[in-house]
N, C-alpha and C. Protein backbone atom coordinates (compact mmCIF):
# COMPACT_ATOMS: atom_id res chain seq x y z
N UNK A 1 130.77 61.31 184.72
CA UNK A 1 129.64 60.95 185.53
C UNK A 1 128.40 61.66 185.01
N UNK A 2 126.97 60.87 184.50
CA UNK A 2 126.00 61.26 184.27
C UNK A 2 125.11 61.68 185.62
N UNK A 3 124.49 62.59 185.96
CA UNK A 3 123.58 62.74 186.70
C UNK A 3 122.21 62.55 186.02
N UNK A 4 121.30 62.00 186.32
CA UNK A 4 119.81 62.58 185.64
C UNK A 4 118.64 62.95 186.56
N UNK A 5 117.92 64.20 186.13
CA UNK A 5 116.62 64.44 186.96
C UNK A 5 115.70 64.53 186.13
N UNK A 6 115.65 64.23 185.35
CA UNK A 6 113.85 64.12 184.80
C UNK A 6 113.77 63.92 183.15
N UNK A 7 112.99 63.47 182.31
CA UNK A 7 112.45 63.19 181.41
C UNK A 7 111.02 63.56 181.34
N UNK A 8 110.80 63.72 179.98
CA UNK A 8 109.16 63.43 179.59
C UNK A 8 108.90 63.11 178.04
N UNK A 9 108.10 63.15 177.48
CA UNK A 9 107.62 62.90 176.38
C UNK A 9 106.58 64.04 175.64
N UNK A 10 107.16 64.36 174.84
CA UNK A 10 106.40 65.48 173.86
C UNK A 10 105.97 64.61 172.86
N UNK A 11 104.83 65.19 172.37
CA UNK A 11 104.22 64.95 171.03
C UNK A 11 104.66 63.62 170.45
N UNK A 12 105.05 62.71 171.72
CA UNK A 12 105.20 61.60 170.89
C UNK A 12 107.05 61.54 170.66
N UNK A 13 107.39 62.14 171.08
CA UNK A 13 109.05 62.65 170.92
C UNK A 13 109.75 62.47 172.02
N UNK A 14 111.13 61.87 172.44
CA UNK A 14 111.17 61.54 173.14
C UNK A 14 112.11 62.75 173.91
N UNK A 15 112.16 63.53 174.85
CA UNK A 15 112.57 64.41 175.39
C UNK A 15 113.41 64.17 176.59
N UNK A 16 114.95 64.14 176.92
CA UNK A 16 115.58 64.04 178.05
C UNK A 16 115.94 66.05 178.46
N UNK A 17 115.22 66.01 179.83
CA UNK A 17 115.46 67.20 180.74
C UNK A 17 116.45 67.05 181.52
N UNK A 18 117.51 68.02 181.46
CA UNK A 18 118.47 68.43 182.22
C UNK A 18 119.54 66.60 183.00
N UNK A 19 119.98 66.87 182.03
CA UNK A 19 121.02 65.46 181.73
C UNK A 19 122.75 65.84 182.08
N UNK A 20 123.25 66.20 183.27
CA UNK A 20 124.36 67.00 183.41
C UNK A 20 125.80 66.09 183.31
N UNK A 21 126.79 66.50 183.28
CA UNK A 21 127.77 65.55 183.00
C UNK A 21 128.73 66.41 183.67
N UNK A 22 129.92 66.26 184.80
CA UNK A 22 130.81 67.05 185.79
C UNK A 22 131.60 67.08 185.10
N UNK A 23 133.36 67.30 185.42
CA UNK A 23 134.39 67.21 185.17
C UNK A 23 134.75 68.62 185.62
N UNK A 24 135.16 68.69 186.55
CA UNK A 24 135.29 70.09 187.32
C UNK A 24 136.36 70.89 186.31
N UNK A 25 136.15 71.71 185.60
CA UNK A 25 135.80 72.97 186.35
C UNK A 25 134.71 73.06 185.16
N UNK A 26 134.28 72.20 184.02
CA UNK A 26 133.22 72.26 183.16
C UNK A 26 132.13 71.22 183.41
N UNK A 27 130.47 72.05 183.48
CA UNK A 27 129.41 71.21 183.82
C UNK A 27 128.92 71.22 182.50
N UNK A 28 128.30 70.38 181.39
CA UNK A 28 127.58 70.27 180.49
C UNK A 28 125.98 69.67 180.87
N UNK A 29 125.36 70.28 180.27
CA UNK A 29 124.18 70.10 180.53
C UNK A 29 123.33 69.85 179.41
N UNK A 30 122.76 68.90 179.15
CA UNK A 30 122.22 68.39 177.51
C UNK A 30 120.12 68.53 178.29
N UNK A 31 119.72 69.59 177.87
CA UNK A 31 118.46 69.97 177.86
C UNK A 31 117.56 69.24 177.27
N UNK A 32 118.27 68.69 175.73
CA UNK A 32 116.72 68.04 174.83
C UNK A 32 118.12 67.09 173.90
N UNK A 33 117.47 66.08 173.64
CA UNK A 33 117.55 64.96 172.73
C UNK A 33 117.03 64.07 172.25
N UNK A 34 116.58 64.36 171.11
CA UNK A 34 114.99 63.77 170.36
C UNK A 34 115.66 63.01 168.84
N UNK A 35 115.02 62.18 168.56
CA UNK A 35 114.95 61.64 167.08
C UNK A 35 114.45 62.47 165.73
N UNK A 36 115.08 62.66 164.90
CA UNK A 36 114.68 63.39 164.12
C UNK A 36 113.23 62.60 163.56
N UNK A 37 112.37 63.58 163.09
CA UNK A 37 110.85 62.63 162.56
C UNK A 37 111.32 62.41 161.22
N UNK A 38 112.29 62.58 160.52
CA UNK A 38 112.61 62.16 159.37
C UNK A 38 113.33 61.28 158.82
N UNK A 39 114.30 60.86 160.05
CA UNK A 39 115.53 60.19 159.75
C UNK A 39 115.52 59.04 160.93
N UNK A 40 116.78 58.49 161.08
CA UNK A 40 117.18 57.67 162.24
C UNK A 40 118.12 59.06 162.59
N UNK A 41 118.35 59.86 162.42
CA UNK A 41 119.23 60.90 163.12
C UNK A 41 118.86 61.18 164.81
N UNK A 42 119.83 62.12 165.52
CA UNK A 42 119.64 63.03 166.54
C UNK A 42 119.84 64.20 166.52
N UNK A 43 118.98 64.87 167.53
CA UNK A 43 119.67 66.25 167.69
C UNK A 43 119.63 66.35 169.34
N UNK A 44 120.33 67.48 169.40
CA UNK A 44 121.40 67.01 170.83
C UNK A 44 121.61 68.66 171.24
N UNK A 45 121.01 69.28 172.01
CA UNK A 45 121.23 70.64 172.86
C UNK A 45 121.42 70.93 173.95
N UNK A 46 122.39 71.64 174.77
CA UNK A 46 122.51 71.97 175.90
C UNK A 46 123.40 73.16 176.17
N UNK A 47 123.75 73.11 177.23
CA UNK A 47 124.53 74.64 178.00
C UNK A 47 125.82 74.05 178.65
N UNK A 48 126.74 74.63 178.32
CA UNK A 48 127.96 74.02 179.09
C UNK A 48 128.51 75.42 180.65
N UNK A 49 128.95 74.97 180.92
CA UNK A 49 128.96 75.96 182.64
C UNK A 49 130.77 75.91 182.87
N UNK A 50 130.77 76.71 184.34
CA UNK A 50 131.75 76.66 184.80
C UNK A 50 131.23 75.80 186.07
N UNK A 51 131.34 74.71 186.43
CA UNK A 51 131.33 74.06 187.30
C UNK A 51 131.34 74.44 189.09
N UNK A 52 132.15 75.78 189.01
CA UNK A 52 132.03 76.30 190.39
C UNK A 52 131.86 77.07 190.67
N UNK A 53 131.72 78.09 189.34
CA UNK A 53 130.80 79.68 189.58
C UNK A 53 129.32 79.84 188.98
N UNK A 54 129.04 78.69 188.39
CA UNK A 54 128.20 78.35 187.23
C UNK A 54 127.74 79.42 186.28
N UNK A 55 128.74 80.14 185.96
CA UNK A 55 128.93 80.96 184.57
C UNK A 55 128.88 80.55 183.34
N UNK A 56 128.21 80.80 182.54
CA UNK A 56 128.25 80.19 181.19
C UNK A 56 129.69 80.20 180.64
N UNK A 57 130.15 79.24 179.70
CA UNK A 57 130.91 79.26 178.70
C UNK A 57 130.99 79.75 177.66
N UNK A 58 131.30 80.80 176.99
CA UNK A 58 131.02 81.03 175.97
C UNK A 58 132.31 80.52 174.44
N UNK A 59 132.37 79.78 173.85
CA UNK A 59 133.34 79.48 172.51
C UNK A 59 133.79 78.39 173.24
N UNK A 60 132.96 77.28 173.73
CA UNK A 60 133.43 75.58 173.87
C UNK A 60 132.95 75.05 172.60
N UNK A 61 134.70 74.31 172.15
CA UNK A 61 134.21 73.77 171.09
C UNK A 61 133.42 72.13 171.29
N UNK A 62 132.77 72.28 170.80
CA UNK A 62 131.79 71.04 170.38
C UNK A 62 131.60 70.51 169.04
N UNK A 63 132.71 69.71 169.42
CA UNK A 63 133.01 68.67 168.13
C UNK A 63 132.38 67.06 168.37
N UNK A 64 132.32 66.71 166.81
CA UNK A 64 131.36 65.64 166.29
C UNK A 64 132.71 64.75 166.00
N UNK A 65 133.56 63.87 167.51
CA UNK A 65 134.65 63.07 167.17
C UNK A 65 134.61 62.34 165.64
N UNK A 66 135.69 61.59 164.82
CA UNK A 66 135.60 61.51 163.71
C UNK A 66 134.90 62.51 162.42
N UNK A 67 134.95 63.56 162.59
CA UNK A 67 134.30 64.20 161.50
C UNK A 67 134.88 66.12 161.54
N UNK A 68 134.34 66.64 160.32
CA UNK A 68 134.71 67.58 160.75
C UNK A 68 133.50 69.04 161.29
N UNK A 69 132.51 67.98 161.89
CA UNK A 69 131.46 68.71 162.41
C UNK A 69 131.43 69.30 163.28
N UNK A 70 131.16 70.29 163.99
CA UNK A 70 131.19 71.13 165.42
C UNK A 70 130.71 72.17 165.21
N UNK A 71 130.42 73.14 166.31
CA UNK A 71 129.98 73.89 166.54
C UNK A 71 130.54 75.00 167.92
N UNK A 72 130.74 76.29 168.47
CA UNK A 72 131.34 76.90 169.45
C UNK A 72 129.49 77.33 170.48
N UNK A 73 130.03 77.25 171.26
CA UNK A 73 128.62 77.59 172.53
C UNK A 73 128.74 78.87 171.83
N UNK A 74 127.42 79.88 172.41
CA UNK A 74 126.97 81.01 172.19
C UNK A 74 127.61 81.82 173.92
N UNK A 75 126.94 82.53 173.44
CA UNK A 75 127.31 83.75 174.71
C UNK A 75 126.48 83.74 176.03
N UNK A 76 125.46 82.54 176.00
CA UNK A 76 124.76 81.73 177.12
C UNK A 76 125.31 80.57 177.25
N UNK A 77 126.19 80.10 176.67
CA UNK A 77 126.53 78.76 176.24
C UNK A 77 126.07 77.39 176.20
N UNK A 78 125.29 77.92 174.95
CA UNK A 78 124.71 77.28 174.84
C UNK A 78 124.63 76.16 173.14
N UNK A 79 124.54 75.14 172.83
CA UNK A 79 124.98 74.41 171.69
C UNK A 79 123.94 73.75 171.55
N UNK A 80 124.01 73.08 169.67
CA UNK A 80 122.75 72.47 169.20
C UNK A 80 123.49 72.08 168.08
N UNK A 81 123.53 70.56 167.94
CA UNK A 81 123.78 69.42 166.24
C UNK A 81 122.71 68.88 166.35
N UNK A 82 122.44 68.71 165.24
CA UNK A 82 121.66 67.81 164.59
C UNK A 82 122.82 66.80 163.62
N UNK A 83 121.69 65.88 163.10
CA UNK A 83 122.38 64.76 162.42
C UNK A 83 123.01 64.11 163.02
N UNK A 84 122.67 63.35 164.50
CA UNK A 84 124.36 62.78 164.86
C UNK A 84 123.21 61.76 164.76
N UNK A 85 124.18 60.29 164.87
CA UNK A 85 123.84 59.09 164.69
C UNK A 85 124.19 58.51 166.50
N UNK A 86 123.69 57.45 166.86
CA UNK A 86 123.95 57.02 168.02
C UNK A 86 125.11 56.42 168.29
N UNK A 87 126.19 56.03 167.28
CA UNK A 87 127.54 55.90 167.51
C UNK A 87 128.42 56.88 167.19
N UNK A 88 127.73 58.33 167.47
CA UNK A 88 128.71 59.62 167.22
C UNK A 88 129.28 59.93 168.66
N UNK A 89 130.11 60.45 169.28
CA UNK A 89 130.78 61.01 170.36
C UNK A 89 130.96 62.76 170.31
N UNK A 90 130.51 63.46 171.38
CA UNK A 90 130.98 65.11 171.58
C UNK A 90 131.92 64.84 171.85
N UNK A 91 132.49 65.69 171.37
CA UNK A 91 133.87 66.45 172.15
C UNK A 91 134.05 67.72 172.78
N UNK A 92 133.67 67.97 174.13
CA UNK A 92 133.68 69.49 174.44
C UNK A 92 135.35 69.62 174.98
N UNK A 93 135.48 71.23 174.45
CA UNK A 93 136.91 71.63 174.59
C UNK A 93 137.06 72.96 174.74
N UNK A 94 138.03 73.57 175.86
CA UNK A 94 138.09 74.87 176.18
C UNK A 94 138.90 75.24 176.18
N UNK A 95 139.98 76.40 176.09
CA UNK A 95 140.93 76.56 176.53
C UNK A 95 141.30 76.34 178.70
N UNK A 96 141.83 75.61 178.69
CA UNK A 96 142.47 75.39 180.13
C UNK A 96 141.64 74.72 180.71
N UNK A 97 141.21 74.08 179.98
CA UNK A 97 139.93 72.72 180.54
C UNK A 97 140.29 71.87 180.25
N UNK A 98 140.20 70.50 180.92
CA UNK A 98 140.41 69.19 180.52
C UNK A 98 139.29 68.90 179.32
N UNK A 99 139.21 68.38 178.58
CA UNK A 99 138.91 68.06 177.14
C UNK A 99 137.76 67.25 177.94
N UNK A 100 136.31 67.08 177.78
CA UNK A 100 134.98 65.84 177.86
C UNK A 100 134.42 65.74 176.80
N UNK A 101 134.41 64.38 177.42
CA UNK A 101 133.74 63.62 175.92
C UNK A 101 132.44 63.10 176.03
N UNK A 102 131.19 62.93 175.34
CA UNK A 102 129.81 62.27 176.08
C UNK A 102 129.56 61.57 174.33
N UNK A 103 129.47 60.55 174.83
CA UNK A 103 128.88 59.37 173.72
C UNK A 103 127.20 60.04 173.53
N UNK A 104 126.68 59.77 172.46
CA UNK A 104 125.09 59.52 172.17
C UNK A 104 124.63 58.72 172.73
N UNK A 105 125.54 57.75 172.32
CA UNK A 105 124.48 56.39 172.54
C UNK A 105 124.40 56.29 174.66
N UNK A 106 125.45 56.68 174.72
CA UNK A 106 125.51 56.92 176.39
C UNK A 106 124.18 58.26 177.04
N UNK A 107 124.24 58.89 176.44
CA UNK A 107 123.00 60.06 176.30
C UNK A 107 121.55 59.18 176.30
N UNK A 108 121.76 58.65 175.47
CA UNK A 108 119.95 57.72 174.98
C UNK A 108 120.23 56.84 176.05
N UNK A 109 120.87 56.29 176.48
CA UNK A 109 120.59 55.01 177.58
C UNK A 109 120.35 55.61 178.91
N UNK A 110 120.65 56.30 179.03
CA UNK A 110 120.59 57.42 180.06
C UNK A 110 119.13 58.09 180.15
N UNK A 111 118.86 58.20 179.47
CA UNK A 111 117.47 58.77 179.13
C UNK A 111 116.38 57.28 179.18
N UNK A 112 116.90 56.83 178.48
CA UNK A 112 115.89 55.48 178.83
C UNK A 112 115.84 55.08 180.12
N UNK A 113 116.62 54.97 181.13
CA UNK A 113 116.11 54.38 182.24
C UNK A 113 115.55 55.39 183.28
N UNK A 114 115.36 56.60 182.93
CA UNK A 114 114.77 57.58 183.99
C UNK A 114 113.11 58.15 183.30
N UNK A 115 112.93 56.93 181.86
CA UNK A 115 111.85 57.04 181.61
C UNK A 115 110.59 56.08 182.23
């Protein structure tokens, strides 16, 4: 389940604010997702949580399904790819968490209609 509260537009860039996604007992939260000015690429950042203490996560893996791209949250938990294309899929994964998954292209459509 996507929630959305707000959007705006930077410099011409297209900016989705606080874009959350449930699955109890992990909340992901995607802060910014903009077009690269160079490419048809994305880049894609947010904070993943504990859903009912809202504690950060720290070492969720965040994988780039099909590939061997990813990245682990920080010690705010917090994550950032670049290069994904709009038919790429996350994969967030924890130990003793059910495994979520959030499409791009589900991200951008999402963002488009709360613009």
């Amino acid at each position: 389940m996507i929630v959305q509260s707000g959007a705006s537009r930077n410099r011409g860039v297209d900016t989705l604010i606080t874009l959350s996604a449930t699955q109890a007992p992990m909340q992901i939260t995607v802060t910014y997702i903009s077009k690269s000015d160079s490419n048809n690429y994305f880049v894609c950042e947010g904070t993943v949580c504990d859903s009912s203490t809202a504690e950060h996560l720290i070492g969720v893996n965040v994988l780039i399904v099909d590939s061997k791209r990813g990245i682990a949250t920080d010690q705010y938990g917090r994550f950032k790819l670049d290069g994904l294309s709009p038919s790429d899929t996350l994969l967030f994964q924890y130990i003793g968490i059910k495994s979520k998954r959030l499409s791009i292209h589900s991200l951008l459509e999402s963002a488009k209609s709360i613009w």
